[in-house]
PDB file of N, CA and C in Angstrom:
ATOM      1  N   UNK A   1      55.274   3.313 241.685  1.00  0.00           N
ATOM      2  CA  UNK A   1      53.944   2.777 241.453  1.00  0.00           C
ATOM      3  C   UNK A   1      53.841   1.352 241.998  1.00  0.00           C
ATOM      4  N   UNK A   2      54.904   0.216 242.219  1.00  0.00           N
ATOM      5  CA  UNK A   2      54.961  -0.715 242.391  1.00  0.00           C
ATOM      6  C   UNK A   2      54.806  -0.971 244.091  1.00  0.00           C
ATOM      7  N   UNK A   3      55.462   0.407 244.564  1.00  0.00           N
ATOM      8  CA  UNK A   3      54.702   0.398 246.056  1.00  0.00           C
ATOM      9  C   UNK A   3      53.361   0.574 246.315  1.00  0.00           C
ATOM     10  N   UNK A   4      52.594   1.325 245.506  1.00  0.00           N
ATOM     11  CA  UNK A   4      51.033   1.417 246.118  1.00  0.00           C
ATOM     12  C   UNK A   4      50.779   0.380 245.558  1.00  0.00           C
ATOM     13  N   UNK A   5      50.969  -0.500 244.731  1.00  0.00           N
ATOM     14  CA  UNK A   5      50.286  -2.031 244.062  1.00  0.00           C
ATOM     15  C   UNK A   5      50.502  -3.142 245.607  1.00  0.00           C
ATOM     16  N   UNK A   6      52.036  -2.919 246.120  1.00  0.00           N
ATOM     17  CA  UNK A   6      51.958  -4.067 247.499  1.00  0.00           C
ATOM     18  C   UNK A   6      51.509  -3.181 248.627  1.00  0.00           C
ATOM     19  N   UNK A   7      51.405  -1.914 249.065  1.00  0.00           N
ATOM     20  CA  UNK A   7      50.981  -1.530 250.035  1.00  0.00           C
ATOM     21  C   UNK A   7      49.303  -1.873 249.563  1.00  0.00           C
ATOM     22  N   UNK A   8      48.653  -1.918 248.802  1.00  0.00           N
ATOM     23  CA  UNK A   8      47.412  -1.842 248.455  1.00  0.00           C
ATOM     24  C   UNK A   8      47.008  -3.672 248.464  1.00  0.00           C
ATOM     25  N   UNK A   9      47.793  -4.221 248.492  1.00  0.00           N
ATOM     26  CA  UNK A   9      47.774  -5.616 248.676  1.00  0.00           C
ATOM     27  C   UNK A   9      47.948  -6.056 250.034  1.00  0.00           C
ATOM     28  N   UNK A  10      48.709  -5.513 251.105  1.00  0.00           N
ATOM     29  CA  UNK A  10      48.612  -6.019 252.062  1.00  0.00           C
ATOM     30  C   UNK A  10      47.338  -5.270 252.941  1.00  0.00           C
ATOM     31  N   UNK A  11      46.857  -3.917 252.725  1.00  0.00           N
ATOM     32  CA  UNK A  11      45.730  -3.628 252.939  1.00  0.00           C
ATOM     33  C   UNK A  11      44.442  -4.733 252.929  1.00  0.00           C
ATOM     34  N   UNK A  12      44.199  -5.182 251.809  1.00  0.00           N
ATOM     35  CA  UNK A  12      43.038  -6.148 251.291  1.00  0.00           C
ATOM     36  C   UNK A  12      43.307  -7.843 252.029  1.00  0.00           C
ATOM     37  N   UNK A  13      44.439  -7.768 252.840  1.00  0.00           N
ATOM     38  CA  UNK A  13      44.681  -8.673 253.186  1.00  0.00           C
ATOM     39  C   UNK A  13      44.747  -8.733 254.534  1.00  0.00           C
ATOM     40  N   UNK A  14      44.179  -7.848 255.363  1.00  0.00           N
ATOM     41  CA  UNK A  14      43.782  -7.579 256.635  1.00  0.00           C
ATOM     42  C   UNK A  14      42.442  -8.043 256.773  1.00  0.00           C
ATOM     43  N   UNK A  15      42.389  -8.626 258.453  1.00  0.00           N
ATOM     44  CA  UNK A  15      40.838  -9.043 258.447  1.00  0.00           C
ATOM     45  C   UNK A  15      39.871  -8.007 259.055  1.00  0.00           C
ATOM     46  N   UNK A  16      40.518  -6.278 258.586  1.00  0.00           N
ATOM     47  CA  UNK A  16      39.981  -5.031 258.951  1.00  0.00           C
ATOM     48  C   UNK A  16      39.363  -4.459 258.046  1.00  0.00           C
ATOM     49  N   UNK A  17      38.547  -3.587 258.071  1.00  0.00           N
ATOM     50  CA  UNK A  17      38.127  -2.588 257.465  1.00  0.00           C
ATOM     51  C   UNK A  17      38.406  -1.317 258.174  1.00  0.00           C
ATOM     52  N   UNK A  18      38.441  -0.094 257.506  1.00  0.00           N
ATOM     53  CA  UNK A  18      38.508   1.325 258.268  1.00  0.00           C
ATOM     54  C   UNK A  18      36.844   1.610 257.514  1.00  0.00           C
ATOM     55  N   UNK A  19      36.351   2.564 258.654  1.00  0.00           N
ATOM     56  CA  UNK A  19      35.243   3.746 258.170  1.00  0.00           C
ATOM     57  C   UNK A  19      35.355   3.675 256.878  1.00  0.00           C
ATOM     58  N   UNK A  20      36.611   4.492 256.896  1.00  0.00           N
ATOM     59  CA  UNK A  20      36.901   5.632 255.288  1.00  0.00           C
ATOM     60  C   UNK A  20      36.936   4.702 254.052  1.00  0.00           C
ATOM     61  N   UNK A  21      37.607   3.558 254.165  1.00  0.00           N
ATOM     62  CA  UNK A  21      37.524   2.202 253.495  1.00  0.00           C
ATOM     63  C   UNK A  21      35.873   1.688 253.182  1.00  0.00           C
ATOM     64  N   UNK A  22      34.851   1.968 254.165  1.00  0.00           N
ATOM     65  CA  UNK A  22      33.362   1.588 253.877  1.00  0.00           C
ATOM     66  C   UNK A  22      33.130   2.959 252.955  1.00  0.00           C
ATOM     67  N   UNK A  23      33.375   3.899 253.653  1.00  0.00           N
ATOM     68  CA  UNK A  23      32.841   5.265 253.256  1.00  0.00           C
ATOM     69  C   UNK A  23      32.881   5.728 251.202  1.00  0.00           C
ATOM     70  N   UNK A  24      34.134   5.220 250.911  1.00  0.00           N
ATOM     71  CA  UNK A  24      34.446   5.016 249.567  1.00  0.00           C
ATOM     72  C   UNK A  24      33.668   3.853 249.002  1.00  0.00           C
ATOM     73  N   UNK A  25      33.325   2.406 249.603  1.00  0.00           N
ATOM     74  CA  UNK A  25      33.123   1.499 249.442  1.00  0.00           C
ATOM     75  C   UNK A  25      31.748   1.511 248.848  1.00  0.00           C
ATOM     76  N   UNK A  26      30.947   1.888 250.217  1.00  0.00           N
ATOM     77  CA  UNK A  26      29.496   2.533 249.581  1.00  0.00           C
ATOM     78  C   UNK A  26      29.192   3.079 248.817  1.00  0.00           C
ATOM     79  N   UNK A  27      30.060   4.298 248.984  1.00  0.00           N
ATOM     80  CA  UNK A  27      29.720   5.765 248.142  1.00  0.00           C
ATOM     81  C   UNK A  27      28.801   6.430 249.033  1.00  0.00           C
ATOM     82  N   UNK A  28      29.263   6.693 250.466  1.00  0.00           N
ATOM     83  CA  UNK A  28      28.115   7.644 251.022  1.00  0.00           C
ATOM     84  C   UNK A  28      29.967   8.173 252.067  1.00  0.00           C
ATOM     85  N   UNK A  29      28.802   9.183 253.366  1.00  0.00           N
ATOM     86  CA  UNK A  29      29.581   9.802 253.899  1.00  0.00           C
ATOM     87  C   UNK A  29      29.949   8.887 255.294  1.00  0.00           C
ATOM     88  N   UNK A  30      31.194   9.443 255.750  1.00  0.00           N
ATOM     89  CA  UNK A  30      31.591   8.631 256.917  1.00  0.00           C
ATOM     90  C   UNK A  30      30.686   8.817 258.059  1.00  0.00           C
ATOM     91  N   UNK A  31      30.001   9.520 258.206  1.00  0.00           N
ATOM     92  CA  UNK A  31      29.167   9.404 259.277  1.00  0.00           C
ATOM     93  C   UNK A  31      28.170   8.495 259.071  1.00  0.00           C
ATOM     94  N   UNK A  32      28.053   8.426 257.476  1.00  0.00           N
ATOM     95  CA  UNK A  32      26.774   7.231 257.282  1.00  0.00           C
ATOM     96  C   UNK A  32      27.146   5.649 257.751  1.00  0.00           C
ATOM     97  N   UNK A  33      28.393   5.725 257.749  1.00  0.00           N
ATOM     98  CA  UNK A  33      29.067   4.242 257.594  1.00  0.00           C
ATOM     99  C   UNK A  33      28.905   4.378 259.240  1.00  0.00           C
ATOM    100  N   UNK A  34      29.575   5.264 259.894  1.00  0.00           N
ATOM    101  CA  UNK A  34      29.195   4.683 261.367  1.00  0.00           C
ATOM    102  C   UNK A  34      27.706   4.555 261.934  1.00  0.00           C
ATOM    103  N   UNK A  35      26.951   5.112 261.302  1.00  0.00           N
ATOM    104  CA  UNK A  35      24.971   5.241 261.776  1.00  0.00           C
ATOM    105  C   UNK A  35      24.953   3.412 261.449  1.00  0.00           C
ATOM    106  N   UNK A  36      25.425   3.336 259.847  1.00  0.00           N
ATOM    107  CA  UNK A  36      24.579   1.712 259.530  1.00  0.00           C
ATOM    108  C   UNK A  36      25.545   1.011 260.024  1.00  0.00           C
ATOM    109  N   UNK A  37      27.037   0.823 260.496  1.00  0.00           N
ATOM    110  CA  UNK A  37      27.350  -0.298 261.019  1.00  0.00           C
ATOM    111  C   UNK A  37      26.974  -0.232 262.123  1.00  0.00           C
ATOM    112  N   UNK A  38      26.701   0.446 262.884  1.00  0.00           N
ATOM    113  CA  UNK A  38      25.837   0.980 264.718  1.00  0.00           C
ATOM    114  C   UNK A  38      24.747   0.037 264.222  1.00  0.00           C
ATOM    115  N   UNK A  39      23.490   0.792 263.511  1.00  0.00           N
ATOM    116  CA  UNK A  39      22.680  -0.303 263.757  1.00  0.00           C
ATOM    117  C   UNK A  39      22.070  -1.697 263.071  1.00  0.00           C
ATOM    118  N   UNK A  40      23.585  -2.056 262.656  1.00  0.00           N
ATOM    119  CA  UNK A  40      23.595  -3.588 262.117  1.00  0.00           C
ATOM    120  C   UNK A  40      24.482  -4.212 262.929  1.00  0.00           C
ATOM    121  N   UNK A  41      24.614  -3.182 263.993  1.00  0.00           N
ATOM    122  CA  UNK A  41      25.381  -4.058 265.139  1.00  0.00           C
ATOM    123  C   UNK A  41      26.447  -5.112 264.811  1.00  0.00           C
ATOM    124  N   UNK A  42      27.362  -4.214 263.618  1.00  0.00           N
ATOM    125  CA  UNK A  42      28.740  -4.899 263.480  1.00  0.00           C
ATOM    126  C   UNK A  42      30.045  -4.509 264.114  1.00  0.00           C
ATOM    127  N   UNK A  43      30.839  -5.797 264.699  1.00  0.00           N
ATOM    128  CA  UNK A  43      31.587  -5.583 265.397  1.00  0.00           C
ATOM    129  C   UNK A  43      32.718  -4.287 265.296  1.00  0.00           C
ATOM    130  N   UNK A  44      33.197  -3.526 266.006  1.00  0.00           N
ATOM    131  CA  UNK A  44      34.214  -2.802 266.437  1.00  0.00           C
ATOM    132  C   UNK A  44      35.302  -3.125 266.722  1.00  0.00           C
ATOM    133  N   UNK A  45      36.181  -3.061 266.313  1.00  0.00           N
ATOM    134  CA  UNK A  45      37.497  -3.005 267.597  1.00  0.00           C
ATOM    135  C   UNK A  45      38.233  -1.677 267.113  1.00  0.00           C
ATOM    136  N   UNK A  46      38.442  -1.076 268.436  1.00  0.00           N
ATOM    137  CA  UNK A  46      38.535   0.478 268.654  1.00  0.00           C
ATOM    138  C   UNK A  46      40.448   0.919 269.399  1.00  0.00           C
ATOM    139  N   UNK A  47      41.086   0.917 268.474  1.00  0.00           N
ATOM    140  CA  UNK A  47      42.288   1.428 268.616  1.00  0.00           C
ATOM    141  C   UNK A  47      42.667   2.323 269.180  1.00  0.00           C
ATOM    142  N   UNK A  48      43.013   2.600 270.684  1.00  0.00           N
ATOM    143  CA  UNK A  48      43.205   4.097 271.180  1.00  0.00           C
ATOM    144  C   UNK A  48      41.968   3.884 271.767  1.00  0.00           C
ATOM    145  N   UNK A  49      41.985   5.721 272.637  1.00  0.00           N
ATOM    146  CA  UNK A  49      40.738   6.103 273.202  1.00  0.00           C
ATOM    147  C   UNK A  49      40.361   7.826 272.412  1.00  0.00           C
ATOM    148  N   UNK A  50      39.125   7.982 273.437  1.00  0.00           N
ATOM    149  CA  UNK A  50      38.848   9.424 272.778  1.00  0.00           C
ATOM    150  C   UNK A  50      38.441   9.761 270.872  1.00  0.00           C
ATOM    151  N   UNK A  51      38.961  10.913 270.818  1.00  0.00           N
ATOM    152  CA  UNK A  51      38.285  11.374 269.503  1.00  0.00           C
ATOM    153  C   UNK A  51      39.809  10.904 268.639  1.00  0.00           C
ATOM    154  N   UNK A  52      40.849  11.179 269.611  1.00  0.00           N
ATOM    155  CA  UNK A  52      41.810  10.395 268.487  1.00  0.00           C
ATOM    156  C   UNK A  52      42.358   8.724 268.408  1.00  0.00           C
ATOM    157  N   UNK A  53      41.165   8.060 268.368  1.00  0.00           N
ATOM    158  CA  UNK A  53      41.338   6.849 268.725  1.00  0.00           C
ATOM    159  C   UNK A  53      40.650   6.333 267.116  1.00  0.00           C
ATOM    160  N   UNK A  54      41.421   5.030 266.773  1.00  0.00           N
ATOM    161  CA  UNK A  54      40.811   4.426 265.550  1.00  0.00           C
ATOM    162  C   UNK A  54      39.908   3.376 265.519  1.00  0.00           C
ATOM    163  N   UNK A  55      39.012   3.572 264.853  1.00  0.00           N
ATOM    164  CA  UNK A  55      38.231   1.802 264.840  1.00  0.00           C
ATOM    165  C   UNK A  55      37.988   1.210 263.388  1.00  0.00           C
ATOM    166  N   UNK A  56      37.867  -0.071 263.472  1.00  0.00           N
ATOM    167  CA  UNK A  56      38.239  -0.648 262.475  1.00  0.00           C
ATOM    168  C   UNK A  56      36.868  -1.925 262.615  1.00  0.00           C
ATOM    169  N   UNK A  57      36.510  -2.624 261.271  1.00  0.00           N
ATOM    170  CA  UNK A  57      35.108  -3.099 261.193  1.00  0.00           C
ATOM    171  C   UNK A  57      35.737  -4.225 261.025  1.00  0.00           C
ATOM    172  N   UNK A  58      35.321  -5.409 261.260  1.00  0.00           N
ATOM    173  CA  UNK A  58      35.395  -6.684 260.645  1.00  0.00           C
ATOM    174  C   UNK A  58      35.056  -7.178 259.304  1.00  0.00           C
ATOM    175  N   UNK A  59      36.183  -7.191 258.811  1.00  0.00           N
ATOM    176  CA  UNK A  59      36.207  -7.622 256.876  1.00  0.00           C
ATOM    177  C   UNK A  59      34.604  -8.732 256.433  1.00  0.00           C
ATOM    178  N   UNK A  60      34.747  -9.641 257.269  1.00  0.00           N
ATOM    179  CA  UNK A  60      33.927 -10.969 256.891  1.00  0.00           C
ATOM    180  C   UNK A  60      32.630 -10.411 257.320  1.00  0.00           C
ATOM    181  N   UNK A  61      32.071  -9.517 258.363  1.00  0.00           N
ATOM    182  CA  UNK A  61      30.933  -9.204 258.790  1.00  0.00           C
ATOM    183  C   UNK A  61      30.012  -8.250 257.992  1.00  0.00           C
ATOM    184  N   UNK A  62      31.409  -7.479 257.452  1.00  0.00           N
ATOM    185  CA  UNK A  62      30.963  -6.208 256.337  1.00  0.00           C
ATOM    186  C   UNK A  62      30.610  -7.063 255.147  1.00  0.00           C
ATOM    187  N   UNK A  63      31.239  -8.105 255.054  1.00  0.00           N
ATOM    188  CA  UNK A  63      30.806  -8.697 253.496  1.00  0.00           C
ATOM    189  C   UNK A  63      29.272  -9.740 253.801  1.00  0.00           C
ATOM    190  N   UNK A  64      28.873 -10.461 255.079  1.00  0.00           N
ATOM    191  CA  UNK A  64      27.803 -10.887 255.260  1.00  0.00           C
ATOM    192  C   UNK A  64      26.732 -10.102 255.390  1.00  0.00           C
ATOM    193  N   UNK A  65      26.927  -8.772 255.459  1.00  0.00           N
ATOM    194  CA  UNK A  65      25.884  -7.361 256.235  1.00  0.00           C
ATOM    195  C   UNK A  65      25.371  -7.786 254.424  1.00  0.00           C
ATOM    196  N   UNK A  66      26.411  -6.955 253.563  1.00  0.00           N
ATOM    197  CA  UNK A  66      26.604  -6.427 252.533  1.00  0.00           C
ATOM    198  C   UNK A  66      25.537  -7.558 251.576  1.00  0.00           C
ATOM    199  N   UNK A  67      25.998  -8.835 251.820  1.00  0.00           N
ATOM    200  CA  UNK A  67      25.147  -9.701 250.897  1.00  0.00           C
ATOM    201  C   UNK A  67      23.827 -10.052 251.479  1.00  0.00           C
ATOM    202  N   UNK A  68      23.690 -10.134 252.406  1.00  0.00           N
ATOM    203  CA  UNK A  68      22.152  -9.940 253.424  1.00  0.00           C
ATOM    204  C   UNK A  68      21.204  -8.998 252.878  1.00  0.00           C
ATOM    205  N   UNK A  69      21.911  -7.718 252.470  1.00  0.00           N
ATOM    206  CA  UNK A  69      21.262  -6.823 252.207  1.00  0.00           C
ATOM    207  C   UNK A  69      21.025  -6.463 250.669  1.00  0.00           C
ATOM    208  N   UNK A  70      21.084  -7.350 249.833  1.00  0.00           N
ATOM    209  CA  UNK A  70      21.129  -7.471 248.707  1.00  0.00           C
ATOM    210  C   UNK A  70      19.618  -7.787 247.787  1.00  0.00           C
ATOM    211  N   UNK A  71      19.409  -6.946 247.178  1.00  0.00           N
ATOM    212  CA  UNK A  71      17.664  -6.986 247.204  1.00  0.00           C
ATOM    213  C   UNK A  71      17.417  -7.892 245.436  1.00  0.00           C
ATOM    214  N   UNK A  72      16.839  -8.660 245.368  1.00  0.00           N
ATOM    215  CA  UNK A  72      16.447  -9.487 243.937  1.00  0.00           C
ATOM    216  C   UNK A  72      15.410  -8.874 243.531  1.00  0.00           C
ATOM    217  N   UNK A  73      15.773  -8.142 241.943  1.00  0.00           N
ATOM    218  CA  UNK A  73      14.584  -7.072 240.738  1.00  0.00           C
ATOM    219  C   UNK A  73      14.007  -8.231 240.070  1.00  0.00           C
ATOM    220  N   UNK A  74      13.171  -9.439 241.178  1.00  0.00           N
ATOM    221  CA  UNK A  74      12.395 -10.168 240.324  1.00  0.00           C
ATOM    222  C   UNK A  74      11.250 -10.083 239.796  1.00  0.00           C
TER     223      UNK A  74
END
């Protein structure tokens, strides 16, 4: 158990995000996470090529999208 506590720590300590990482994050499906980071035009960087290639979101961009989009029940 003490391994998924530091593997799960050095995760959160990347300046990455994965899809599947938004996809849980949200609570929607991975295709949704690639439609809204497409058109909030947040950065990529794309590991590999093709369909077996990985991409990964920018940590700090996902958290500025995220609070941007934050609506006040005034």
């Amino acid at each position: 158990m003490r391994f998924k506590e530091e593997k799960k720590k050095e995760v959160t300590d990347s300046p990455y995000i994965s899809p599947n990482e938004l996809a849980q994050r949200w609570q929607c499906a991975r295709s949704s996470v690639d439609r809204i980071a497409r058109r909030a035009g947040l950065s990529r960087l794309c590991l590999g090529e093709g369909k077996n290639g990985s991409v990964r979101y920018v940590r700090e961009e996902v958290f500025a999208y995220e609070k941007n989009r934050l609506v006040s029940m005034n």
